[in-house]
C-alpha atoms as a PDB file:
ATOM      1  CA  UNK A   1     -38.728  -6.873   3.853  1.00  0.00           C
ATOM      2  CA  UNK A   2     -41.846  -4.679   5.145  1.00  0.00           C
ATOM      3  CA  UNK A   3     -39.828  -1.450   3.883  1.00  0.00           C
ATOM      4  CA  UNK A   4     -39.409  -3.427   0.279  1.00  0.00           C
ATOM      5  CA  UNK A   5     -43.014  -3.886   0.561  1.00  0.00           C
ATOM      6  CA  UNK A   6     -43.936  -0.441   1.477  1.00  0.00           C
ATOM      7  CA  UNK A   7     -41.412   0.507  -1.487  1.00  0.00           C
ATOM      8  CA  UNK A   8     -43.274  -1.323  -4.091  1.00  0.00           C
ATOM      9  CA  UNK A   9     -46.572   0.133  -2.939  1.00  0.00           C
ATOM     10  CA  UNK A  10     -45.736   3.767  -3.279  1.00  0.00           C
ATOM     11  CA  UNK A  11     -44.106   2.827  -6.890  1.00  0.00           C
ATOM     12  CA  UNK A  12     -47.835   1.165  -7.104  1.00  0.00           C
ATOM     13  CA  UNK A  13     -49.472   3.826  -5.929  1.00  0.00           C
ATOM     14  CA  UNK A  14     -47.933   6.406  -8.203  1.00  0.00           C
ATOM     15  CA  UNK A  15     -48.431   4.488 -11.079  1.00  0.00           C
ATOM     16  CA  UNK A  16     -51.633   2.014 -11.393  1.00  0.00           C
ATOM     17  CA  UNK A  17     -50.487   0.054 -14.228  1.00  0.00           C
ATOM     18  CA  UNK A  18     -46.722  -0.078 -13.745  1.00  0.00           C
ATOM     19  CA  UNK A  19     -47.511  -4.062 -11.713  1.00  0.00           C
ATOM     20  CA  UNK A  20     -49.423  -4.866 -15.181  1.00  0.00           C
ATOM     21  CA  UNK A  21     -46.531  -6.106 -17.386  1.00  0.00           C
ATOM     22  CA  UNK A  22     -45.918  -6.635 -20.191  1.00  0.00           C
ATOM     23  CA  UNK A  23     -45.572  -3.026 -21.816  1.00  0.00           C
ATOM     24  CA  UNK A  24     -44.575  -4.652 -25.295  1.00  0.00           C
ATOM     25  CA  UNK A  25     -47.055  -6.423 -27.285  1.00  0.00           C
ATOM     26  CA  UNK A  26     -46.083  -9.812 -27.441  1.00  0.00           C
ATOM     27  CA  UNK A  27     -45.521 -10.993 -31.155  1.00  0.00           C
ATOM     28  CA  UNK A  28     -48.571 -13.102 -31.822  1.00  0.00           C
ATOM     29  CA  UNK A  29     -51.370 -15.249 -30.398  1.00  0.00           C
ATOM     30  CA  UNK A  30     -50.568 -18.590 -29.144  1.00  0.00           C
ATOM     31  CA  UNK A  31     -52.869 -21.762 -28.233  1.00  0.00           C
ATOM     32  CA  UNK A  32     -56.094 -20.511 -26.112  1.00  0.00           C
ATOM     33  CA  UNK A  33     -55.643 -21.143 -22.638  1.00  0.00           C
ATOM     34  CA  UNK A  34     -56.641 -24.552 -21.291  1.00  0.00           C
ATOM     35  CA  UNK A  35     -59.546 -24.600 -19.195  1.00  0.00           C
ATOM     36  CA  UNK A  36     -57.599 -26.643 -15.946  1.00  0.00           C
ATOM     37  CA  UNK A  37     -55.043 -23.716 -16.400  1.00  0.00           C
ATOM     38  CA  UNK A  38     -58.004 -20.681 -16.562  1.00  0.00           C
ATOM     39  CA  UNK A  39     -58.999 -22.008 -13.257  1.00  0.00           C
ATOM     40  CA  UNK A  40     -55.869 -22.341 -11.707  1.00  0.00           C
ATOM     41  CA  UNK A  41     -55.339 -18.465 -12.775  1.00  0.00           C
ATOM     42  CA  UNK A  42     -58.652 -17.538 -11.215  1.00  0.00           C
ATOM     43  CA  UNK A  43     -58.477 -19.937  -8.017  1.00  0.00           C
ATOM     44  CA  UNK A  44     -55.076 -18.630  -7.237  1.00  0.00           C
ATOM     45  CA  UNK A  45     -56.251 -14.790  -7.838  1.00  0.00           C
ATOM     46  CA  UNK A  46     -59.301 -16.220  -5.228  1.00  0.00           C
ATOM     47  CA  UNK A  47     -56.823 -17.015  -2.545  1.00  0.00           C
ATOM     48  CA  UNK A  48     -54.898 -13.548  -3.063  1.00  0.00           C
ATOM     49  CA  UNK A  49     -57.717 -11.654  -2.388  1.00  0.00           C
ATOM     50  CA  UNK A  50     -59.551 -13.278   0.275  1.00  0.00           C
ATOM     51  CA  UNK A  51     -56.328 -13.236   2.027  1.00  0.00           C
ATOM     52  CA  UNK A  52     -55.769  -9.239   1.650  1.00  0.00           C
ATOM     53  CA  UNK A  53     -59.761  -9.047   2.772  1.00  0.00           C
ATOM     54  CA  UNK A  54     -60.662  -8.455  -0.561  1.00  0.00           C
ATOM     55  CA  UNK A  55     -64.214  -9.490  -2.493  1.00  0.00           C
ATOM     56  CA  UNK A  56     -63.339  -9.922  -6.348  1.00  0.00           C
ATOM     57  CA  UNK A  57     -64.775 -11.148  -9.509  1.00  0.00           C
ATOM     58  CA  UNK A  58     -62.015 -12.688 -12.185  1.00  0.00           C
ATOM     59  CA  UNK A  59     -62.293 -13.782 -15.644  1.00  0.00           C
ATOM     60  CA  UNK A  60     -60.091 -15.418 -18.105  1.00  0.00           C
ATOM     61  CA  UNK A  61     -60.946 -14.996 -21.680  1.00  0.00           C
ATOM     62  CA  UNK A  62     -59.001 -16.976 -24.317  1.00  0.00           C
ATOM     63  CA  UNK A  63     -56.937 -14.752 -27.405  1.00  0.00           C
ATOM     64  CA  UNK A  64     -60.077 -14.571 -28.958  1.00  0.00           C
ATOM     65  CA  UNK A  65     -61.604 -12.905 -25.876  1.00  0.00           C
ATOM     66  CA  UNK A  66     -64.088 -15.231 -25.614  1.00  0.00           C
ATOM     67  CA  UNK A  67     -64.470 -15.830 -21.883  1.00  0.00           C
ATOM     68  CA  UNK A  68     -62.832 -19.501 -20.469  1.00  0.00           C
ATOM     69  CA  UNK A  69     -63.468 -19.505 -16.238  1.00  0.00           C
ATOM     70  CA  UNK A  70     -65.072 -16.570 -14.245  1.00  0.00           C
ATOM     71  CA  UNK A  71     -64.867 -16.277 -10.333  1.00  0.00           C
ATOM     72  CA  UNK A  72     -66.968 -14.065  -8.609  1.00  0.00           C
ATOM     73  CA  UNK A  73     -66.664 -13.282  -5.103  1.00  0.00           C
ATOM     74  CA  UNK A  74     -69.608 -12.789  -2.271  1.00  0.00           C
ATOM     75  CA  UNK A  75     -69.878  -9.052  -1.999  1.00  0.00           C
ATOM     76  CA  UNK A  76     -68.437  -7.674  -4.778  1.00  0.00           C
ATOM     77  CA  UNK A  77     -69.826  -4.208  -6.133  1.00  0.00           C
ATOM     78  CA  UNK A  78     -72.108  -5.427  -8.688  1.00  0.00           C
ATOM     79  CA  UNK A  79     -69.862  -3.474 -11.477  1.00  0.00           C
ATOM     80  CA  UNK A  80     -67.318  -5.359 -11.032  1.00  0.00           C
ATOM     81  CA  UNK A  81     -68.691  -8.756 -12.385  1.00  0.00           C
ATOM     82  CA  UNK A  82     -68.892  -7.225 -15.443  1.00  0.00           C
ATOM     83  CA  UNK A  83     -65.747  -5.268 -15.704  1.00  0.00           C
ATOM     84  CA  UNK A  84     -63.505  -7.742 -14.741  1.00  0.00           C
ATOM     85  CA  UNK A  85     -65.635  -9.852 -17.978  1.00  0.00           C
ATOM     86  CA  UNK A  86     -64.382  -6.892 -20.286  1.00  0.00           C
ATOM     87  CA  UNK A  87     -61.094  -6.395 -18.772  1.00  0.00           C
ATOM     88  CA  UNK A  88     -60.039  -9.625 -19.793  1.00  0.00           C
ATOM     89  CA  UNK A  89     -61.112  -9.963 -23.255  1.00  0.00           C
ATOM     90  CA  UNK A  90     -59.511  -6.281 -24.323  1.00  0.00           C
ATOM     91  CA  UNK A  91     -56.229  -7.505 -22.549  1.00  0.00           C
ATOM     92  CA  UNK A  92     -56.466 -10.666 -24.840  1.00  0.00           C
ATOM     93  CA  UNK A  93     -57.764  -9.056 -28.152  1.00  0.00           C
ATOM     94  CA  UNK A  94     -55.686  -6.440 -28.096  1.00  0.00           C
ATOM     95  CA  UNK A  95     -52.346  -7.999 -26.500  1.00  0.00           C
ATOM     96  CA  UNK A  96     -51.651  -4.974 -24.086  1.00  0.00           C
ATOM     97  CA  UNK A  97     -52.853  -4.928 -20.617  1.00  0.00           C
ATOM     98  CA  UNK A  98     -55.750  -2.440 -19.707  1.00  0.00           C
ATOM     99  CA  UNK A  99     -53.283   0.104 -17.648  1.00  0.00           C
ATOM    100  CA  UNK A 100     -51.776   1.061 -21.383  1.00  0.00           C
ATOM    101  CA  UNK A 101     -55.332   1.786 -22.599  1.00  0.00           C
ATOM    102  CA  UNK A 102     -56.010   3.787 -19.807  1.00  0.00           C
ATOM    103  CA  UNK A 103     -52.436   5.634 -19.671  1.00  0.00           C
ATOM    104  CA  UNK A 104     -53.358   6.313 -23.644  1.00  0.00           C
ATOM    105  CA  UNK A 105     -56.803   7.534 -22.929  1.00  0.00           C
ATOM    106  CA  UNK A 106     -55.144   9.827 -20.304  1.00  0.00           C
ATOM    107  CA  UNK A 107     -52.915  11.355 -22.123  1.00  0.00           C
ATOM    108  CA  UNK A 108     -55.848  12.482 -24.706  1.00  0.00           C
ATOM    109  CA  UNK A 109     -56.295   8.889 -26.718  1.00  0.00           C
ATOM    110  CA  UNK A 110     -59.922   9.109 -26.193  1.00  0.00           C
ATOM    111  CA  UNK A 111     -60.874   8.036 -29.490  1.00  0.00           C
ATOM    112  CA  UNK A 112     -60.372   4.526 -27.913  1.00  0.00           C
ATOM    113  CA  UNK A 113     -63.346   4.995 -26.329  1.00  0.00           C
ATOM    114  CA  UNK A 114     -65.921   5.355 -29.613  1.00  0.00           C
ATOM    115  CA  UNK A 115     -64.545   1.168 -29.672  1.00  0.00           C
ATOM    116  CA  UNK A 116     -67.124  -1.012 -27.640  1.00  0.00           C
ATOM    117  CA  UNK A 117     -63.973  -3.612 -27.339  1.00  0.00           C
ATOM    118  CA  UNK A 118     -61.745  -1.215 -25.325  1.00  0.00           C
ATOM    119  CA  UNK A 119     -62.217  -0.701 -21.695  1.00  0.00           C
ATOM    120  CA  UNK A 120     -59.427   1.126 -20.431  1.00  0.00           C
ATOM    121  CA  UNK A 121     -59.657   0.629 -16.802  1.00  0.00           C
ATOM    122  CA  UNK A 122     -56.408  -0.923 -15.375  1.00  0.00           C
ATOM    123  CA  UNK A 123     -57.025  -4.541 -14.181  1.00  0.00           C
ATOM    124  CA  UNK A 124     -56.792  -7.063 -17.358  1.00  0.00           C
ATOM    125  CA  UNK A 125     -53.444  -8.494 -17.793  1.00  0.00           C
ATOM    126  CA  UNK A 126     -52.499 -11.004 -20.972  1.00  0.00           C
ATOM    127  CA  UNK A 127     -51.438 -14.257 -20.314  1.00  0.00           C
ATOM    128  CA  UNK A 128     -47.781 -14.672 -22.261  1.00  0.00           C
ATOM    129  CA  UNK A 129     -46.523 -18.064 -22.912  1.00  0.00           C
ATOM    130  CA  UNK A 130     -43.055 -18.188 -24.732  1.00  0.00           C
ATOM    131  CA  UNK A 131     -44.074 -15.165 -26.594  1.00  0.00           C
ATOM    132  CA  UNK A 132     -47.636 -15.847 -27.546  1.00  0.00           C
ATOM    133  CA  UNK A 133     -50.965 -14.724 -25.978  1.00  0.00           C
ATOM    134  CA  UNK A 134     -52.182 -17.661 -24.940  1.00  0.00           C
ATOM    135  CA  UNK A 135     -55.768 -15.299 -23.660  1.00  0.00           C
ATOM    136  CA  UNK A 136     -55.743 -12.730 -20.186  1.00  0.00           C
ATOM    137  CA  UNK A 137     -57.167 -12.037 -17.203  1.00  0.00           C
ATOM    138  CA  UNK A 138     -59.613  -9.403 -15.883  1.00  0.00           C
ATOM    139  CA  UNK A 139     -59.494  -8.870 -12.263  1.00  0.00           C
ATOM    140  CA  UNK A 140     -62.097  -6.032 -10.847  1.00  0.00           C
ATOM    141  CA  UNK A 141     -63.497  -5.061  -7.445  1.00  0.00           C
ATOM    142  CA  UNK A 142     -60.628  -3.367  -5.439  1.00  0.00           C
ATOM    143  CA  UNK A 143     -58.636  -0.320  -5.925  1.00  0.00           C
ATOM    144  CA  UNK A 144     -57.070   0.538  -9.325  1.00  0.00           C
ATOM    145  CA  UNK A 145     -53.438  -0.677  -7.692  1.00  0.00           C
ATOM    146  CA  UNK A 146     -55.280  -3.902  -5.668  1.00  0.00           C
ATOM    147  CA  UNK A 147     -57.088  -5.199  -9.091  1.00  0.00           C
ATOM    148  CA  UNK A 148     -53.557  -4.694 -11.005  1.00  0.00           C
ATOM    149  CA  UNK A 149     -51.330  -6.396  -8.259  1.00  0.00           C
ATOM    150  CA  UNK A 150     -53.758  -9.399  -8.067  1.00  0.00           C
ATOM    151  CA  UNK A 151     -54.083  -9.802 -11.631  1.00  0.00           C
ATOM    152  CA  UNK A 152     -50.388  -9.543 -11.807  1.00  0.00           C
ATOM    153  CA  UNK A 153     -50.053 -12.576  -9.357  1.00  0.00           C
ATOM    154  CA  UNK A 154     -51.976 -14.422 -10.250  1.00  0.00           C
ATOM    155  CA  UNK A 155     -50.099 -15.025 -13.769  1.00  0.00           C
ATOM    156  CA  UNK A 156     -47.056 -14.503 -11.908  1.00  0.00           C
ATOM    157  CA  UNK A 157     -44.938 -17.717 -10.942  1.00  0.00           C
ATOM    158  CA  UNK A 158     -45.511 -18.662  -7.575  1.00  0.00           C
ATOM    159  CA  UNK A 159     -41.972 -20.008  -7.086  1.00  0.00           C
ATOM    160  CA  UNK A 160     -40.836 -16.271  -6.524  1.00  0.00           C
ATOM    161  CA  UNK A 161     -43.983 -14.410  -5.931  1.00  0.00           C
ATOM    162  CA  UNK A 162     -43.064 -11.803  -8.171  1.00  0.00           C
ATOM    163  CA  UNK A 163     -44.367 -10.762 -11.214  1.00  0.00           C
ATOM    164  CA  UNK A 164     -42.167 -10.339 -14.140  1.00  0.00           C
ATOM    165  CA  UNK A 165     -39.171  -8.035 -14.326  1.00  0.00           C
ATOM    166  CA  UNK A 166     -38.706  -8.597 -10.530  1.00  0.00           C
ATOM    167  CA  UNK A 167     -42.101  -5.954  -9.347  1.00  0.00           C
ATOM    168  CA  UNK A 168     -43.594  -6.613  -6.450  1.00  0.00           C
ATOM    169  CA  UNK A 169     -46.828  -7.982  -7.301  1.00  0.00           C
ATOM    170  CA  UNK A 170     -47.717  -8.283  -3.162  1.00  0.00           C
ATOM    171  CA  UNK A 171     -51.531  -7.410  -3.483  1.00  0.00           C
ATOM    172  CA  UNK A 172     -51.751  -6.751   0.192  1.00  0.00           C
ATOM    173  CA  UNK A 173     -48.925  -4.455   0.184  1.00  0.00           C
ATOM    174  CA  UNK A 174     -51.057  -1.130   0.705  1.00  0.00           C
ATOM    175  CA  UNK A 175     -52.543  -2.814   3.949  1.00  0.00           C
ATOM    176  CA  UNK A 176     -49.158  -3.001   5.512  1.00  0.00           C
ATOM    177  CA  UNK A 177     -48.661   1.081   4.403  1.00  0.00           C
ATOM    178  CA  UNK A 178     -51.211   2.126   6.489  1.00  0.00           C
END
């Protein structure tokens, strides 16, 4: 199990974005999320992070990207309020998560950046229900690879743990690797 663990971090590691799935825009925008259900999303990203020895902010924003719940943390870097507050809409808004914006600003997209709506810093994740952006959450305050695997469990279901496509979404994973 730890060497599964250790596997998923390196993959991680190499890649920021590859735990923020999906990679295919989803068809079209469902139902905003539910407020009871933004604050599950947020409460259960809470947990995950104060049990790696993390100090977060997280925000839901519906499809809209008008923001729904927002956690922050004691001792977060002040940034990070806000970024996880524009990770989340963009993720929404745009139906991608915030790893492809930053993969395409990487590889010389950087016109993406004269939009105000586009922040391409990995860590906002859309919520998919049968299909449909139903909004997305930004998750800010750790490492590029902590903010994505928290973000990616807390939309994950918890009956497995995993996030979709099987990926370790383990947001303490790195702690075990060193």
């Amino acid at each position: 199990m730890r060497s599964q663990i250790v596997m998923a971090l390196a993959i991680l590691a190499s890649d920021p974005g590859s735990a923020q799935v999906p990679t295919a825009s989803p068809a079209s925008y469902g139902p905003p999320i539910a407020l009871d259900d933004a604050l599950v999303l947020v409460e259960r990203g809470r947990k995950l992070a104060e049990r790696c020895g993390l100090s977060m902010a997280f925000a839901v924003a519906e499809p809209s990207g008008e923001l729904v719940a927002f956690v922050r943390m004691d001792d977060i870097p002040y940034a990070s309020t806000r970024l996880a507050q524009q990770k989340a809409p963009t993720s929404a808004r745009f139906r991608m998560t915030t790893a492809q914006f930053e993969e395409r600003v990487q590889t010389g997209r950087v016109v993406l950046m004269s939009s105000d709506e586009v922040v391409a810093i990995v860590g906002g994740v859309p919520i998919v229900q049968d299909g449909r952006v139903m909004g997305a959450i930004g998750v800010s305050g750790g490492s590029a690879v902590q903010d994505a695997a928290i973000a990616a469990a807390a939309i994950a279901p918890e009956e497995n743990g995993t996030g979709r496509e099987g990926a370790s979404t383990d947001p303490c994973a790195d702690r075990l690797a060193g």
